[in-house]
C-alpha atoms as a PDB file:
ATOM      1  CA  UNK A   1      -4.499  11.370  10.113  1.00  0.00           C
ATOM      2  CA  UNK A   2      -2.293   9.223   7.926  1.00  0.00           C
ATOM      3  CA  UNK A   3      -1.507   6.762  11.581  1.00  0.00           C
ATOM      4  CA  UNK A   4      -5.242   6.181  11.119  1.00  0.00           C
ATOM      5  CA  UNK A   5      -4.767   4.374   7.855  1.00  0.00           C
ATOM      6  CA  UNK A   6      -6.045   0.785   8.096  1.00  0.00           C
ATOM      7  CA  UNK A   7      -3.046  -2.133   6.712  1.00  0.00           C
ATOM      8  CA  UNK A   8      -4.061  -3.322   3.162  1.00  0.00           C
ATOM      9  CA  UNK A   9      -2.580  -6.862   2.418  1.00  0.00           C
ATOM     10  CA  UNK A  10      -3.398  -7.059  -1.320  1.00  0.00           C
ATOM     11  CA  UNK A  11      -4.210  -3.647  -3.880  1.00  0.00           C
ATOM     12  CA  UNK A  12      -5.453  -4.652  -6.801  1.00  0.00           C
ATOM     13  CA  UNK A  13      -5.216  -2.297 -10.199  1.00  0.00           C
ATOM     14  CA  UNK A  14      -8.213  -2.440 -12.158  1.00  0.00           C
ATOM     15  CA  UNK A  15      -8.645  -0.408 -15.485  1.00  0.00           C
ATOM     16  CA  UNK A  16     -10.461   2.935 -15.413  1.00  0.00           C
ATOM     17  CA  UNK A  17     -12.228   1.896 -18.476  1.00  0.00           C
ATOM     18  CA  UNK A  18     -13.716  -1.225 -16.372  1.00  0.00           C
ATOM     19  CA  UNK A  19     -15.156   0.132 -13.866  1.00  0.00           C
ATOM     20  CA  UNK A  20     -17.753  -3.110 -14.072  1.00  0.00           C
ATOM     21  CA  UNK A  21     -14.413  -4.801 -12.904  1.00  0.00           C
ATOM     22  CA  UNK A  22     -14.769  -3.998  -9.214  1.00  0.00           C
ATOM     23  CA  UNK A  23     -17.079  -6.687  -8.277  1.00  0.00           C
ATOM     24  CA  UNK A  24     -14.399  -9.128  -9.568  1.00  0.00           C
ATOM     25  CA  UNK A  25     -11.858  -7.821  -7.565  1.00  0.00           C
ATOM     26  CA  UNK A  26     -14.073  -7.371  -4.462  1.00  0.00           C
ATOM     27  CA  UNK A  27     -14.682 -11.620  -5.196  1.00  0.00           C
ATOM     28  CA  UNK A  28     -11.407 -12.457  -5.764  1.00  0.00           C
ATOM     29  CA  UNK A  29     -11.116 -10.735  -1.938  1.00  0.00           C
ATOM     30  CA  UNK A  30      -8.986  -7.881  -2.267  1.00  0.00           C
ATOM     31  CA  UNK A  31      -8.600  -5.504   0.423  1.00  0.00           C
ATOM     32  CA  UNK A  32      -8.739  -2.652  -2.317  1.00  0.00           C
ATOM     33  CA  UNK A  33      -9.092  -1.515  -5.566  1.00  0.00           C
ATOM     34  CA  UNK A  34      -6.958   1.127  -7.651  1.00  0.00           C
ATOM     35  CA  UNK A  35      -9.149   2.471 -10.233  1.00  0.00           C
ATOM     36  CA  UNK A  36      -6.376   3.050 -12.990  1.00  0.00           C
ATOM     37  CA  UNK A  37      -6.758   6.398 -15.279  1.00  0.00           C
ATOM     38  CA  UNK A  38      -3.145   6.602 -15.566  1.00  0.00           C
ATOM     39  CA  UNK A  39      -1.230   3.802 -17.766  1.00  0.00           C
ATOM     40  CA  UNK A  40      -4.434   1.208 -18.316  1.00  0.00           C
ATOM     41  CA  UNK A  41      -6.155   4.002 -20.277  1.00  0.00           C
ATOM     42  CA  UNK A  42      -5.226   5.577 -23.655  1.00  0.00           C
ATOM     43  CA  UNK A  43      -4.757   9.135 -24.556  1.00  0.00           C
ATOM     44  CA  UNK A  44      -7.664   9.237 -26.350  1.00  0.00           C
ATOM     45  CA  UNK A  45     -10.244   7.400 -23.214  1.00  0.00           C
ATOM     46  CA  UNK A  46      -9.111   9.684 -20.155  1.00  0.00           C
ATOM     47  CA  UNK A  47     -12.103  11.717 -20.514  1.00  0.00           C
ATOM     48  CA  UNK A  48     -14.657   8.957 -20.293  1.00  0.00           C
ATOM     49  CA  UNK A  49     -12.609   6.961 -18.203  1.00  0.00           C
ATOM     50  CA  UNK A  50     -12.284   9.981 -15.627  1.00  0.00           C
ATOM     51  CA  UNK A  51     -16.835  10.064 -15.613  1.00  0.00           C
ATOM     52  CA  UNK A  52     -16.536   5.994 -15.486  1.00  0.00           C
ATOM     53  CA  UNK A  53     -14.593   6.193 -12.263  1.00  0.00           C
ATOM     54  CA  UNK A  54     -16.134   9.311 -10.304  1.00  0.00           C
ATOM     55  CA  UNK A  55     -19.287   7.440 -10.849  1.00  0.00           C
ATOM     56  CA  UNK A  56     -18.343   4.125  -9.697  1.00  0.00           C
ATOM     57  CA  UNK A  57     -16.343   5.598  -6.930  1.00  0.00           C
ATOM     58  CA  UNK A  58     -19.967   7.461  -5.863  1.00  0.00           C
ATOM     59  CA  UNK A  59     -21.862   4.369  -6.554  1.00  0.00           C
ATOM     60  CA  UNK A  60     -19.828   1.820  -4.708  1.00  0.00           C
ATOM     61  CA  UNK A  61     -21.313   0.192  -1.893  1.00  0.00           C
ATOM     62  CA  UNK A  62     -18.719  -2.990  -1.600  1.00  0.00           C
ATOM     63  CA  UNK A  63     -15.974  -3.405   2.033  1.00  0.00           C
ATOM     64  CA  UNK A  64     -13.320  -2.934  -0.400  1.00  0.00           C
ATOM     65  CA  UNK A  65     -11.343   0.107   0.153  1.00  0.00           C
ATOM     66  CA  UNK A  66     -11.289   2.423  -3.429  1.00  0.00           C
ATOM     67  CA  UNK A  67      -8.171   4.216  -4.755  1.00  0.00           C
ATOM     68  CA  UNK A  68      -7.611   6.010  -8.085  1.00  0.00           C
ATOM     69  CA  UNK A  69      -4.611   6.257  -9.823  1.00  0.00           C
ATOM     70  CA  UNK A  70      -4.563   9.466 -11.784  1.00  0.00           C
ATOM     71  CA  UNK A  71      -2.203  11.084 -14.390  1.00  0.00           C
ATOM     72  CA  UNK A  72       0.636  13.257 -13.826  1.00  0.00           C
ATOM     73  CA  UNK A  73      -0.295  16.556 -11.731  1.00  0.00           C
ATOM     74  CA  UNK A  74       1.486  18.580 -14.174  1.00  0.00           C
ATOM     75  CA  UNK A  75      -1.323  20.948 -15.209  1.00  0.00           C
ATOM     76  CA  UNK A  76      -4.859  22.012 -14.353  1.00  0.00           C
ATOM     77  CA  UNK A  77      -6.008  18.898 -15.940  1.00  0.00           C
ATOM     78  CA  UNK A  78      -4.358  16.995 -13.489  1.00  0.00           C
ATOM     79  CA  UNK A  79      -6.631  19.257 -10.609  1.00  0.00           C
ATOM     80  CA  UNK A  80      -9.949  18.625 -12.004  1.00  0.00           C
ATOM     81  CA  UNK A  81      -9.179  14.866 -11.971  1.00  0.00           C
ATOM     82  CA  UNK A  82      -9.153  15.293  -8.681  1.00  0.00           C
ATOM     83  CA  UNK A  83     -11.555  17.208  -8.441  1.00  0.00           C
ATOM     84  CA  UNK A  84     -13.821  14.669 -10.511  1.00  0.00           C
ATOM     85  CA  UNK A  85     -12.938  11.746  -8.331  1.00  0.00           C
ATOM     86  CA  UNK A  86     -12.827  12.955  -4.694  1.00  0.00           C
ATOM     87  CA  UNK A  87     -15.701  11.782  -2.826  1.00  0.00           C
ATOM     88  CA  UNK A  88     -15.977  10.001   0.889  1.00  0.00           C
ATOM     89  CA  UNK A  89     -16.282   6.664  -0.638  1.00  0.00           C
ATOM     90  CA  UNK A  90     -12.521   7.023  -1.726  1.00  0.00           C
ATOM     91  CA  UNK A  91      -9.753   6.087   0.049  1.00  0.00           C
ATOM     92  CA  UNK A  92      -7.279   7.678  -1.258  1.00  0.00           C
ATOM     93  CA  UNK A  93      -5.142   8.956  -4.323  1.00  0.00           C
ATOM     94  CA  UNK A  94      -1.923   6.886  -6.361  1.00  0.00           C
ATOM     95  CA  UNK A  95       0.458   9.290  -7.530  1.00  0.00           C
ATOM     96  CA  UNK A  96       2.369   8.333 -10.528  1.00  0.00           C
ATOM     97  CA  UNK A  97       5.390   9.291 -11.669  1.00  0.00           C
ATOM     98  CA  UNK A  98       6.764  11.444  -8.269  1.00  0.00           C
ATOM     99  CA  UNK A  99      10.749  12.858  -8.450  1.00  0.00           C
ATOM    100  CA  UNK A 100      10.299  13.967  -5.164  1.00  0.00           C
ATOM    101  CA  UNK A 101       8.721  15.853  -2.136  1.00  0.00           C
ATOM    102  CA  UNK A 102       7.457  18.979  -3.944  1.00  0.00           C
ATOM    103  CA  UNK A 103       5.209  16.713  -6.240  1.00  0.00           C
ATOM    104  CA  UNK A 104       3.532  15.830  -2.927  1.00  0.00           C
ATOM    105  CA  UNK A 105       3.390  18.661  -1.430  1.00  0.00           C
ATOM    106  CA  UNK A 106       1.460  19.981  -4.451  1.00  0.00           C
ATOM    107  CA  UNK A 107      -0.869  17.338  -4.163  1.00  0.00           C
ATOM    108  CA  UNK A 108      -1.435  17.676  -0.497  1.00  0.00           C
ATOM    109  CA  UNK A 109      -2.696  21.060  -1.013  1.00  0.00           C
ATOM    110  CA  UNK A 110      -4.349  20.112  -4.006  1.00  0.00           C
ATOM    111  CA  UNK A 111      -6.501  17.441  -2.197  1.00  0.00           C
ATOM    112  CA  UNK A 112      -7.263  19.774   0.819  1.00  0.00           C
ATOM    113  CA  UNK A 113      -8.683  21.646  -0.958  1.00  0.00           C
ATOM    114  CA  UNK A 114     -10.988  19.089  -2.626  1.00  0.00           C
ATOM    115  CA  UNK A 115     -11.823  17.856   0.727  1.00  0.00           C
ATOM    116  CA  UNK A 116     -12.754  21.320   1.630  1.00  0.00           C
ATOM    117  CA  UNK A 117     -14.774  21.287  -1.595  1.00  0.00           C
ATOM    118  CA  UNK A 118     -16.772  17.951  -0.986  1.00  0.00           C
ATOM    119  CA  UNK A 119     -16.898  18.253   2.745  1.00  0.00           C
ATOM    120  CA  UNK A 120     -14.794  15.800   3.902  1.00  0.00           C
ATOM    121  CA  UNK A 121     -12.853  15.960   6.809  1.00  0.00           C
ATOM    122  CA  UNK A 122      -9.015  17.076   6.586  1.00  0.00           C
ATOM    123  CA  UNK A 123      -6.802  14.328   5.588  1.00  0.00           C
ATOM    124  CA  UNK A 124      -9.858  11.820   4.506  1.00  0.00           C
ATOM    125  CA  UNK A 125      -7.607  11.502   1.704  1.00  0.00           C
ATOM    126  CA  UNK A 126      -4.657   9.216   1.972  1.00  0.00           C
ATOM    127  CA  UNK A 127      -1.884   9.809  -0.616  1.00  0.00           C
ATOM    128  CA  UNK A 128       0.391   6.925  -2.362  1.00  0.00           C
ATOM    129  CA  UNK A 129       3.143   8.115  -4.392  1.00  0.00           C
ATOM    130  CA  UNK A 130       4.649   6.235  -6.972  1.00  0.00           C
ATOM    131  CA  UNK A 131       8.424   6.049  -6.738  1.00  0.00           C
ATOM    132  CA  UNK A 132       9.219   5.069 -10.545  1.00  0.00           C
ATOM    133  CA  UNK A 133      12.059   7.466 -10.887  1.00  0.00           C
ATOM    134  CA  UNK A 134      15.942   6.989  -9.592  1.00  0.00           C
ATOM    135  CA  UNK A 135      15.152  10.525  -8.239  1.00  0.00           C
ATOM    136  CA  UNK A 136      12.135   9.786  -5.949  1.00  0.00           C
ATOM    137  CA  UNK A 137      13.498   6.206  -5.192  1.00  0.00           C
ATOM    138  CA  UNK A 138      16.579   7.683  -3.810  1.00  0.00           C
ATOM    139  CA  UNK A 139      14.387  10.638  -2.016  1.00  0.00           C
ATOM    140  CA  UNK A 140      12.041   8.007  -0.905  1.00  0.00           C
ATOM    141  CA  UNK A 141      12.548   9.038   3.175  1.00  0.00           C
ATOM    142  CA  UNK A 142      11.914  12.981   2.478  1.00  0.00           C
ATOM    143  CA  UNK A 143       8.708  12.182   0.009  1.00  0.00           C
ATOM    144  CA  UNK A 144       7.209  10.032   2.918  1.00  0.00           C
ATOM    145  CA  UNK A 145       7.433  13.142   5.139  1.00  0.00           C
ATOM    146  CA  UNK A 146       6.617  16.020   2.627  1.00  0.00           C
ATOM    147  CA  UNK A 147       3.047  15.414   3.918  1.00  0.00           C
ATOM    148  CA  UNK A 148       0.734  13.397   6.617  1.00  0.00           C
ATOM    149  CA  UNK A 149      -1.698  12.114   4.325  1.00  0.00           C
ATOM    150  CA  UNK A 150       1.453   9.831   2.325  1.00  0.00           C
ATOM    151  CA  UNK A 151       0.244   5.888   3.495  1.00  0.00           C
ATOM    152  CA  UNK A 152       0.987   2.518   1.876  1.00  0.00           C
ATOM    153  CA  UNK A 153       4.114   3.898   0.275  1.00  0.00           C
ATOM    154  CA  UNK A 154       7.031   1.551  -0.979  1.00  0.00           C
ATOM    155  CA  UNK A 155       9.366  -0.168  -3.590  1.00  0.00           C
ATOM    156  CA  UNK A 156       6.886  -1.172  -6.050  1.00  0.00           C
ATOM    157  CA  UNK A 157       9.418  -3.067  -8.482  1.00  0.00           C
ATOM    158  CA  UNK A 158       8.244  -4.943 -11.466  1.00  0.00           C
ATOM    159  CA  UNK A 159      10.058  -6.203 -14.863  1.00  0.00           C
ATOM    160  CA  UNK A 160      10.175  -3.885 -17.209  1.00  0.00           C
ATOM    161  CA  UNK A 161       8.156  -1.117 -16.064  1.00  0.00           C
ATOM    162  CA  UNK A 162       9.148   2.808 -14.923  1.00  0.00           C
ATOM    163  CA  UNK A 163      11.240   1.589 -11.789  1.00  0.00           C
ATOM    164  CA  UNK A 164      13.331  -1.019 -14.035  1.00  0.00           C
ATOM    165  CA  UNK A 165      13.805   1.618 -17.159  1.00  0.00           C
ATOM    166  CA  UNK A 166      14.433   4.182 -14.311  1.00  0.00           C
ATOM    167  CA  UNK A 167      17.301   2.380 -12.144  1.00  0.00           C
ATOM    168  CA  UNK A 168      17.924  -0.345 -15.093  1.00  0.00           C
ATOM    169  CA  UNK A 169      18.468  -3.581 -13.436  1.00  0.00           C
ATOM    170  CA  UNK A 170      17.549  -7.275 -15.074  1.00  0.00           C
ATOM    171  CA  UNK A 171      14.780  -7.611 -12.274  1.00  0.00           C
ATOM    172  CA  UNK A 172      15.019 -11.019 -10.340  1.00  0.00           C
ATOM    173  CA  UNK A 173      14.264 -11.556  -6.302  1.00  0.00           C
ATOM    174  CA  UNK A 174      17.783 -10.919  -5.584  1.00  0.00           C
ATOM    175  CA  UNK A 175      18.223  -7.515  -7.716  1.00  0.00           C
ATOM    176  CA  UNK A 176      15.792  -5.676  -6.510  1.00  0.00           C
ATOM    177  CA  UNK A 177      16.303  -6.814  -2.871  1.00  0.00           C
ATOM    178  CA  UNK A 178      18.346  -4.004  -1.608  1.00  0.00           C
ATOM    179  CA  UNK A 179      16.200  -1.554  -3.528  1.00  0.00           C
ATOM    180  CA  UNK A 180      13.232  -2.963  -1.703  1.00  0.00           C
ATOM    181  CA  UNK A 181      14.771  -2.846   1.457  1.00  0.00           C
ATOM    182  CA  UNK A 182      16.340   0.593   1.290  1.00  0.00           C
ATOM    183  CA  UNK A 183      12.976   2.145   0.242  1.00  0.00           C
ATOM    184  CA  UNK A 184      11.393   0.641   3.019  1.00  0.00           C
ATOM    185  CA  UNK A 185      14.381   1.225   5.893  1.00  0.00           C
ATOM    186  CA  UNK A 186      13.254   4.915   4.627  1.00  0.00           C
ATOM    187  CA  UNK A 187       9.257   4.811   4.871  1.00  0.00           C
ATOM    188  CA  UNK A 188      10.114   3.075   8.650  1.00  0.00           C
ATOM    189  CA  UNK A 189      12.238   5.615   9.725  1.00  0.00           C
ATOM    190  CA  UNK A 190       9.097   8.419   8.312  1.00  0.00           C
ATOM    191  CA  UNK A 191       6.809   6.823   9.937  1.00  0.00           C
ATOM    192  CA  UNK A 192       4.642   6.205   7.265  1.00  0.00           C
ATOM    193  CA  UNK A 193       2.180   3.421   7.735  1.00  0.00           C
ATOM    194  CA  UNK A 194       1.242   0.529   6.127  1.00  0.00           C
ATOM    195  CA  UNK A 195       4.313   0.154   3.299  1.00  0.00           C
ATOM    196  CA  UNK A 196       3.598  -1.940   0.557  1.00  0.00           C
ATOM    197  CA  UNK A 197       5.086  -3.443  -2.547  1.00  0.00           C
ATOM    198  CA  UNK A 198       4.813  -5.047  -5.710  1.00  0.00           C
ATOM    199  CA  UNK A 199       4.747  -5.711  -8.415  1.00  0.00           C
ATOM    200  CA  UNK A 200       4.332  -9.466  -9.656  1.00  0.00           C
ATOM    201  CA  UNK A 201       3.599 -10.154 -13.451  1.00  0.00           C
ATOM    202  CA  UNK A 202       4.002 -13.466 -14.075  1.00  0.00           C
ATOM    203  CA  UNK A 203      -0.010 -14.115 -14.031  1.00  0.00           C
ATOM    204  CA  UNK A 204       0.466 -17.895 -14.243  1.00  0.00           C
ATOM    205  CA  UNK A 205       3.173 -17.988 -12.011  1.00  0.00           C
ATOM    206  CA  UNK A 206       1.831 -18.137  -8.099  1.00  0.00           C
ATOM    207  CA  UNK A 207       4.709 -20.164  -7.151  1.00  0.00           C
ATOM    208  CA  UNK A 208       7.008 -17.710  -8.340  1.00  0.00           C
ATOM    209  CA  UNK A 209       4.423 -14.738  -6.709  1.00  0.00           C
ATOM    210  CA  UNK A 210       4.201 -16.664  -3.628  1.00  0.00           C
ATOM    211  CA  UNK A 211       8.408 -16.286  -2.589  1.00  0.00           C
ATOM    212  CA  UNK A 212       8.503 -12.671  -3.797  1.00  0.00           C
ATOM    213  CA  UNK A 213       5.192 -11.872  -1.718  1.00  0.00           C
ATOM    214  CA  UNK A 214       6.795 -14.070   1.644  1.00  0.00           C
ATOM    215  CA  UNK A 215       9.977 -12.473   0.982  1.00  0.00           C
ATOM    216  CA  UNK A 216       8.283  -8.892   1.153  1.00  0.00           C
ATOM    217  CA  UNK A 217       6.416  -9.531   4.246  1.00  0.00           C
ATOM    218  CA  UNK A 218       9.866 -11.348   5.824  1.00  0.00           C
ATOM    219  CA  UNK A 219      11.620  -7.334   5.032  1.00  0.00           C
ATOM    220  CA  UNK A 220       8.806  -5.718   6.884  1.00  0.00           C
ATOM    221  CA  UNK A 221       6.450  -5.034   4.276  1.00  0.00           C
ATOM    222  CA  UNK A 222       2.438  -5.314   5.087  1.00  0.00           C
ATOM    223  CA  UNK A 223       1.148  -5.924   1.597  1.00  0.00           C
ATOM    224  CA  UNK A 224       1.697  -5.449  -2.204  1.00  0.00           C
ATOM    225  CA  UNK A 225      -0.042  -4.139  -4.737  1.00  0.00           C
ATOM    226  CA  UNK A 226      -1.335  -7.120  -7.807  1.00  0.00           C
ATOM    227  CA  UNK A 227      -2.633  -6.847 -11.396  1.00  0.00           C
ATOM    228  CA  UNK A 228      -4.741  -9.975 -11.392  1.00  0.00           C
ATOM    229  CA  UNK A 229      -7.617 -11.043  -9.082  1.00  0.00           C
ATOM    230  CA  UNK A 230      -5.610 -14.525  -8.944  1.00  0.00           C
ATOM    231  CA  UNK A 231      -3.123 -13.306  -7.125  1.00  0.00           C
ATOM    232  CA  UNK A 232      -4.843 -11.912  -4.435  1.00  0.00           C
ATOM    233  CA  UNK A 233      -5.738 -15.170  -2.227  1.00  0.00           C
ATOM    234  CA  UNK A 234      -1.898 -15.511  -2.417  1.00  0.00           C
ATOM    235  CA  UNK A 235      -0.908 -12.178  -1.214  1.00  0.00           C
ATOM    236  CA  UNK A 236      -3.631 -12.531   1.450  1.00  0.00           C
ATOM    237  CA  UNK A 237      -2.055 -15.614   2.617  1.00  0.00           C
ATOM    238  CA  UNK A 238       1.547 -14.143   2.658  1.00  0.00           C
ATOM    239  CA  UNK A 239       0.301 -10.576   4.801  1.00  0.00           C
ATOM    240  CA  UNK A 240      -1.849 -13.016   7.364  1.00  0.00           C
ATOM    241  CA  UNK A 241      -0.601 -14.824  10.158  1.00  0.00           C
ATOM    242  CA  UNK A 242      -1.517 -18.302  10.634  1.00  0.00           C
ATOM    243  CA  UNK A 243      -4.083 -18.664  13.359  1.00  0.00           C
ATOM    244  CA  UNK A 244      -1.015 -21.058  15.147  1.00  0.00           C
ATOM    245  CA  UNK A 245       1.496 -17.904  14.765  1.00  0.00           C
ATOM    246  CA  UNK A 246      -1.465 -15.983  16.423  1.00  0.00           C
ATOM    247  CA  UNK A 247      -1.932 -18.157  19.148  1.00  0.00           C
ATOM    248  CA  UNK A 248       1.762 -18.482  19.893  1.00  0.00           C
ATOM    249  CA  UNK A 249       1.563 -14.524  20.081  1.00  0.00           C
ATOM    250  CA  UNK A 250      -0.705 -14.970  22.778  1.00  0.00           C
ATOM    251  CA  UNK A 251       0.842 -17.898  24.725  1.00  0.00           C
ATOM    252  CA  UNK A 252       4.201 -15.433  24.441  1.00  0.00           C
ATOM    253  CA  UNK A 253       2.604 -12.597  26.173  1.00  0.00           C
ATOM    254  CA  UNK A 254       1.056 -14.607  28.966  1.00  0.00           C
ATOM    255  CA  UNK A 255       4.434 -16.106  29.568  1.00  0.00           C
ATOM    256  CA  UNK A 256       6.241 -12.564  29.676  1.00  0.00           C
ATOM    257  CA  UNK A 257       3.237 -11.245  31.898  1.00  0.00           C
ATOM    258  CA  UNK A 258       3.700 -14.441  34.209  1.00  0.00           C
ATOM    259  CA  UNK A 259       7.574 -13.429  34.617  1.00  0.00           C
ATOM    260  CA  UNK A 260       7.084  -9.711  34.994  1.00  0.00           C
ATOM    261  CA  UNK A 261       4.335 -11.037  38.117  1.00  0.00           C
ATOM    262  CA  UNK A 262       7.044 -13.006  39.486  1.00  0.00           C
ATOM    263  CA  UNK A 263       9.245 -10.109  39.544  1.00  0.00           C
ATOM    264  CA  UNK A 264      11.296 -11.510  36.488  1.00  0.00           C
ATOM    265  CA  UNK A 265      11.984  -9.031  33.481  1.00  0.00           C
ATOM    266  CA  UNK A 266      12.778 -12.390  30.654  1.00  0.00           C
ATOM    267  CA  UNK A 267      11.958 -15.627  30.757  1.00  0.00           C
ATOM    268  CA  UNK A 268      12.193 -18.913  28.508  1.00  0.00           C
ATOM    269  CA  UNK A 269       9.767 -19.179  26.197  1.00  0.00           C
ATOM    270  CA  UNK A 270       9.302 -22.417  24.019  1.00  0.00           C
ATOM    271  CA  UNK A 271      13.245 -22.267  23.758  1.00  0.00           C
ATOM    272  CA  UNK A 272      13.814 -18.983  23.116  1.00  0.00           C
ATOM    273  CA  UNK A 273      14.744 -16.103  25.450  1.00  0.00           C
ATOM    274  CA  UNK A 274      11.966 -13.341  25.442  1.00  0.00           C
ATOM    275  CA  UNK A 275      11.407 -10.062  27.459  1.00  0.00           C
ATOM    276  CA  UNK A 276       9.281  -6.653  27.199  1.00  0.00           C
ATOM    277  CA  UNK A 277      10.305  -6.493  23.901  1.00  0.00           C
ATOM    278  CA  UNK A 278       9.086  -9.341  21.954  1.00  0.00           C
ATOM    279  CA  UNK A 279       5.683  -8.973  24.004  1.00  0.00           C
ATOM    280  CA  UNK A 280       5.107  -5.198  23.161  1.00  0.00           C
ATOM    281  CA  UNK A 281       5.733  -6.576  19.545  1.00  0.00           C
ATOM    282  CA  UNK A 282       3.829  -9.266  19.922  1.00  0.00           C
ATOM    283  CA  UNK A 283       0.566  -6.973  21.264  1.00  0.00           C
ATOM    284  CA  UNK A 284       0.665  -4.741  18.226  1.00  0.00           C
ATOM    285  CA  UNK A 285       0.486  -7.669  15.429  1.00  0.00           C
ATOM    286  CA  UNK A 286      -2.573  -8.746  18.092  1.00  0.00           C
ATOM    287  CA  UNK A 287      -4.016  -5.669  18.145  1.00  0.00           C
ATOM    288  CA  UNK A 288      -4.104  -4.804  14.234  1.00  0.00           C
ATOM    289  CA  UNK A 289      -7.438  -4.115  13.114  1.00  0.00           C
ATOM    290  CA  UNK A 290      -7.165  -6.798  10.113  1.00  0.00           C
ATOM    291  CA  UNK A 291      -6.576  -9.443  12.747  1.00  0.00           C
END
């Protein structure tokens, strides 16, 4: 199921506590939402944060794809959210706080069964755990296989968050690079789909979020997750290609197709050497359902 998952170029966290929210981030054109019960909501809210959500989750009638990012599965509290917020409109669940495969494994089961519950087909469900721990950083290749529903997983690195208290670098594009790359050398080689990453903070900043979003995509990444509705035309930007780098695409594959008539397995393409290779590539960034 989880090789169905659509690619999501921009994820945008909204608070579980404003649910009212959504249509902002469904303007601001984000390919999804994360309803946030997790660290946007006090102690003292999750209760009526948890009804806010399953009802706006139920009610939701917008293209953008919903998530909801819940607490810590470490108790039967941590079930019945789930259970509260599983419905067919959702997408999918965040996991926070994972130290490795187990924790997914317990929340595989746990969502079968609320698909069983709600009558949704196996695997409807798409699971995104958080690695903010050394432990499930480091474990990041087994996590990605402890279940097929696991989608959109990836370094999500941010200044002074869980993954910076966790690993304890000064965060800067060049510190967290290898982490970044690591973590995602290890989805790739799971065969999860659709990796993304994050985080940017610097609201003001879209210079500053523009190189750390190209510099994501340029590692292999397919989108990132934001925290403000002005980021996400700039994400969107990053994740898209041009309609020129489309269009080359194109031109590319004739041109190998044209050689491959001729009896000719490469051939010189606008200066550089291509073959089967760089067409196959080339088909499957055409053939993307987001393109």
């Amino acid at each position: 199921m989880s090789s169905e998952r659509i690619p999501l170029r921009s994820l945008l966290f909204v608070p579980g506590t404003r649910t009212d929210w959504l249509a902002k981030a469904e303007a601001a054109g984000a390919d999804a939402a994360i309803l946030d019960l997790e660290d946007a909501v006090p102690a003292g809210g999750k209760a009526e944060a948890r009804r806010r959500v399953a009802a706006a989750v139920a009610a939701f009638d917008g293209r953008m794809a919903l998530f909801v990012r819940v607490n810590p599965l470490d108790g039967w509290a941590g079930a019945e959210e789930l259970r509260a917020v599983a419905h067919e409109r959702l997408a999918g669940i965040v996991l926070p706080k994972v130290t490795g495969p187990d924790d997914v494994r317990l929340a595989d089961r746990l969502l079968g069964w609320c698909e069983r519950e709600h009558g949704l087909p196996p695997g409807h469900l798409a699971l995104v755990p958080l690695l903010e721990t050394a432990s499930a950083l480091r474990g990041a290749y087994e996590i990605a296989r402890a279940a097929a529903r696991v989608a959109y997983l990836g370094a999500v690195t941010a200044p002074g968050g869980d993954v910076a208290r966790a690993v304890g670098y000064r965060w800067s594009l060049e510190s967290t690079l290898g982490l970044r790359s690591r973590v995602l050398l290890d989805v790739r080689a799971a065969g999860t789909p659709n990796p993304v990453a994050g985080l940017w903070t610097g609201i003001g900043d879209l210079d500053g979020l523009r190189a750390f979003a190209e510099q994501n995509r340029s590692l292999g990444y397919e989108g990132m997750m934001a925290i403000h509705p002005s980021h996400i035309p700039v994400i969107n930007e990053a994740f898209s290609p041009t309609a020129d780098e489309l269009a080359r695409y194109a031109r590319l594959i004739a041109a190998v197709e044209a050689a491959q008539a001729g009896g000719a397995g490469a051939v010189t393409f606008e200066g550089e050497m291509v073959d089967e290779a760089m067409a196959a590539t080339a088909r499957a960034l055409l053939a993307r359902p987001d393109r």
